[in-house]
Protein backbone atom coordinates (compact mmCIF):
# COMPACT_ATOMS: atom_id res chain seq x y z
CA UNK A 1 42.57 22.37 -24.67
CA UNK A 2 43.79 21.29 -21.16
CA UNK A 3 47.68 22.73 -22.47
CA UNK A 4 45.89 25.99 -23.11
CA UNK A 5 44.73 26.32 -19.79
CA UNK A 6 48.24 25.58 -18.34
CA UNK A 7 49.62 27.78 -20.45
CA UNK A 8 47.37 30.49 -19.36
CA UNK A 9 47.92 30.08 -16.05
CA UNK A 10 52.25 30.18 -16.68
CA UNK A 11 51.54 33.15 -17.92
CA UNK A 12 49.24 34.56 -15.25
CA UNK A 13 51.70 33.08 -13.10
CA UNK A 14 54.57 35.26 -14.76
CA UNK A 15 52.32 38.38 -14.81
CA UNK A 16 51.47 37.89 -10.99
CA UNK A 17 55.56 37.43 -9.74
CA UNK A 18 56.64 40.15 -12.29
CA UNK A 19 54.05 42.73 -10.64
CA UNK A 20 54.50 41.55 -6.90
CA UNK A 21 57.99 42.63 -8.16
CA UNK A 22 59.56 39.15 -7.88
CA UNK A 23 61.53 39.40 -10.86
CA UNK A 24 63.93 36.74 -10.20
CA UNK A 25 60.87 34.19 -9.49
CA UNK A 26 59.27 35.47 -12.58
CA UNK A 27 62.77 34.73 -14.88
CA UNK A 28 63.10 31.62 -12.78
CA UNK A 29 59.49 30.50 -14.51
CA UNK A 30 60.45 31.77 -17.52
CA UNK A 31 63.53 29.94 -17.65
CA UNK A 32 62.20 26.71 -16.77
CA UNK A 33 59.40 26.80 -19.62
CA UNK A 34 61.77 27.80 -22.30
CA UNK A 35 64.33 25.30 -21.40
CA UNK A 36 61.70 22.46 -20.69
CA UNK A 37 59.64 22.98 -23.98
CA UNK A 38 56.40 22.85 -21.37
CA UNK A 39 54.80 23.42 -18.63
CA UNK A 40 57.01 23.77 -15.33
CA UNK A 41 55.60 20.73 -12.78
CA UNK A 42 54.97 24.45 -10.32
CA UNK A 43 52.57 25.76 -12.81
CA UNK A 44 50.42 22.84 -13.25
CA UNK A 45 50.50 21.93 -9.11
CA UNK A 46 49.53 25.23 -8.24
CA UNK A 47 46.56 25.60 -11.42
CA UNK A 48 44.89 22.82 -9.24
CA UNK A 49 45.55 24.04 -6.20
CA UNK A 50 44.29 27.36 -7.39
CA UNK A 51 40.70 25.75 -9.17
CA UNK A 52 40.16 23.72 -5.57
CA UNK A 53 40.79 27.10 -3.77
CA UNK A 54 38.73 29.41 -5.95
CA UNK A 55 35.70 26.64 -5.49
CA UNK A 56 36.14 26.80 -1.32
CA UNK A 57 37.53 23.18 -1.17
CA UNK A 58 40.23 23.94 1.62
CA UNK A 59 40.49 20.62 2.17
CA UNK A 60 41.32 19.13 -1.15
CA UNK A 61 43.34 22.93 -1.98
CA UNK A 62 45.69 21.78 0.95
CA UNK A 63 45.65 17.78 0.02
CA UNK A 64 46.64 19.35 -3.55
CA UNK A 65 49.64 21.35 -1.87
CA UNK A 66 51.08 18.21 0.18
CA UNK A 67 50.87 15.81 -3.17
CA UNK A 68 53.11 18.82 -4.76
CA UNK A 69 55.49 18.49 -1.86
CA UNK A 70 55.51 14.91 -1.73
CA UNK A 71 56.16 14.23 -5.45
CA UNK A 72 59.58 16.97 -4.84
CA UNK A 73 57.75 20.54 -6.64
CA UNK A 74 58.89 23.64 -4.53
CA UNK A 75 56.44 25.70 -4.55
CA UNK A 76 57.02 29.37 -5.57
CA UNK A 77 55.35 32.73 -4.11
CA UNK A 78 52.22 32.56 -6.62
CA UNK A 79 51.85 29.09 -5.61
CA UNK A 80 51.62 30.46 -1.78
CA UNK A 81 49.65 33.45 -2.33
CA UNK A 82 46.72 31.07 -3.82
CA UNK A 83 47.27 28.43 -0.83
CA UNK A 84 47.26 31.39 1.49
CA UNK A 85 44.21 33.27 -0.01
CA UNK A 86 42.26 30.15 -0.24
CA UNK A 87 42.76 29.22 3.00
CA UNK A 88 41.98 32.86 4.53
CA UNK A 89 38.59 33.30 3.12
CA UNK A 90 37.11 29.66 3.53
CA UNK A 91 36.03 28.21 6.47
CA UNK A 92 37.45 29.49 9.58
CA UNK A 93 38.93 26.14 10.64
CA UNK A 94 41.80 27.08 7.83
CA UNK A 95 42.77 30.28 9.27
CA UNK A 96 45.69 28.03 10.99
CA UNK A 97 46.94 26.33 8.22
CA UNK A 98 46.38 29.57 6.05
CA UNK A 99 48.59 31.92 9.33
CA UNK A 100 51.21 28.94 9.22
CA UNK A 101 51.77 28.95 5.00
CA UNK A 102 52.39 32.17 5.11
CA UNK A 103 55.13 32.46 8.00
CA UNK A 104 56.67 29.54 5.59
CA UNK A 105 56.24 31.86 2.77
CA UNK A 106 57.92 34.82 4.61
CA UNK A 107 60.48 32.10 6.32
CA UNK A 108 61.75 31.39 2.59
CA UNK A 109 62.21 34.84 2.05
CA UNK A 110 58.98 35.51 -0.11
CA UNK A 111 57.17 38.23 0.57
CA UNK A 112 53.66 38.15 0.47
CA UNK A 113 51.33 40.80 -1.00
CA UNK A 114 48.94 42.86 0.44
CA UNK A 115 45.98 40.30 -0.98
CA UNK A 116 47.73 37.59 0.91
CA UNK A 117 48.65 38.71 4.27
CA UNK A 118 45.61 40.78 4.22
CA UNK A 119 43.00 37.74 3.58
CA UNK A 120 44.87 36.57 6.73
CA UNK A 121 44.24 39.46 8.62
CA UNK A 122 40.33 40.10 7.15
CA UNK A 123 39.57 36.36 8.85
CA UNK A 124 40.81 37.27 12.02
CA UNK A 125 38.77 40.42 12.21
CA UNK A 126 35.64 38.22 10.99
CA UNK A 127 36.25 36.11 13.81
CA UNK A 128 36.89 38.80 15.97
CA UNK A 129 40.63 37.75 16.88
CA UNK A 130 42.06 41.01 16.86
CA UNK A 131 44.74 39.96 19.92
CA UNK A 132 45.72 36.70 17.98
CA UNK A 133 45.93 38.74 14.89
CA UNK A 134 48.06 41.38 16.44
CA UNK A 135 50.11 38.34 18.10
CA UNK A 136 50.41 36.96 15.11
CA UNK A 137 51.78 40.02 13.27
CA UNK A 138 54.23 40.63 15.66
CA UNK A 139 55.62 36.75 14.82
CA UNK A 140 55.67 38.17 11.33
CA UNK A 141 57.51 41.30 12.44
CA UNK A 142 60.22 39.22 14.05
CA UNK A 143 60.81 37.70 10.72
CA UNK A 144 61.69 40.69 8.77
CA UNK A 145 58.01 41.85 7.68
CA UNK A 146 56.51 45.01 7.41
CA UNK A 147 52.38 45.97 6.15
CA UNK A 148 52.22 48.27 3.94
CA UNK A 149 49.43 50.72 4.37
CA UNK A 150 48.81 52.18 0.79
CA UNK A 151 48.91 48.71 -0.99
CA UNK A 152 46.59 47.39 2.10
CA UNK A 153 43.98 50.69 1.65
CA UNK A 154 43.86 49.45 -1.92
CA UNK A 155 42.75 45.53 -1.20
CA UNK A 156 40.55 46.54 1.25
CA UNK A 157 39.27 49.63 -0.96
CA UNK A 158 35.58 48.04 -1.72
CA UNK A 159 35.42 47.01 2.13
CA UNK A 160 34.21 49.51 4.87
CA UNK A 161 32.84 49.13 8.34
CA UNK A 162 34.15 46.67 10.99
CA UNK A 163 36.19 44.36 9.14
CA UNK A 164 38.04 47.07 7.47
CA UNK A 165 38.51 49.42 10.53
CA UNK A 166 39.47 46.64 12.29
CA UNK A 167 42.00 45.46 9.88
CA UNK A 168 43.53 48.53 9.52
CA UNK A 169 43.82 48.64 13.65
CA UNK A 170 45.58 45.25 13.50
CA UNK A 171 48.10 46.42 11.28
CA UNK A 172 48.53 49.78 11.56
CA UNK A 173 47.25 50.89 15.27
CA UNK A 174 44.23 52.67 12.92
């Protein structure tokens, strides 16, 4: 039972690199569970990380994401986009650790998809932050990043009111 839940998440996994259009990431994965005969050490790190983050534990999400690091698993852009997400929507205390994953993330040359970077953004306008969000975007700027404003209409496509129009003036002057 427990290897059929890992093995749903590899896959899952796959599916989410492959659509973010991180091909090589997503053969990467591949390559290491057909060559391995099992589950990639990534997969099952971040299937934790991911159950702690979906329940709102930050706290043991993050402790999760240091044992990976610690016991030598590099963690790939799925792996960050959970961390991130998790982070972003639980309590505001995290938006720190959740702003400074994902100039890592960017920093390694991932790049993040609109559901990540624009949980990020969605806490700052819930906490009102819209200079340290802007500030903050402009860090990501620096490093090679760029919104983009379809893909961002679409997460935020269920939202209205402030926290959308003030996302949308964050990232796109809106």
């Amino acid at each position: 039972m427990r290897s059929d839940g890992l093995m749903t998440n590899a896959v899952k996994m796959f599916d989410a690199l492959s659509k973010d259009g991180l091909t090589h990431e997503a053969l990467e994965l591949f390559s290491q569970f057909k060559d391995k005969g099992q589950m990639p050490d990534v997969v099952a790190h971040t299937a934790v990380i991911e159950a702690y983050a979906n329940a709102g534990q930050c706290k043991e999400a993050l402790k999760s994401f240091m044992r990976m690091l610690a016991s030598g698993v590099a963690p790939n852009a799925y792996t960050y986009t959970v961390l991130i997400k998790g982070l972003a929507t639980g309590d505001a205390k995290y938006l720190v650790d959740a702003k400074m994953y994902l100039m890592e993330m960017i920093g390694k040359g991932m790049r993040p998809n609109a559901g990540t970077y624009t949980a990020v953004f969605e806490a700052f306008a819930r906490m009102e932050k819209v200079d340290e969000a802007k500030e903050f975007l402009g860090q990501m700027k620096e490093k090679g990043f760029e919104p983009d404003e379809k893909d961002v209409k679409e997460v935020l496509s269920s939202k209205r009111g402030p926290v959308f129009r003030s996302v949308m003036n964050i990232l796109f002057d809106k």
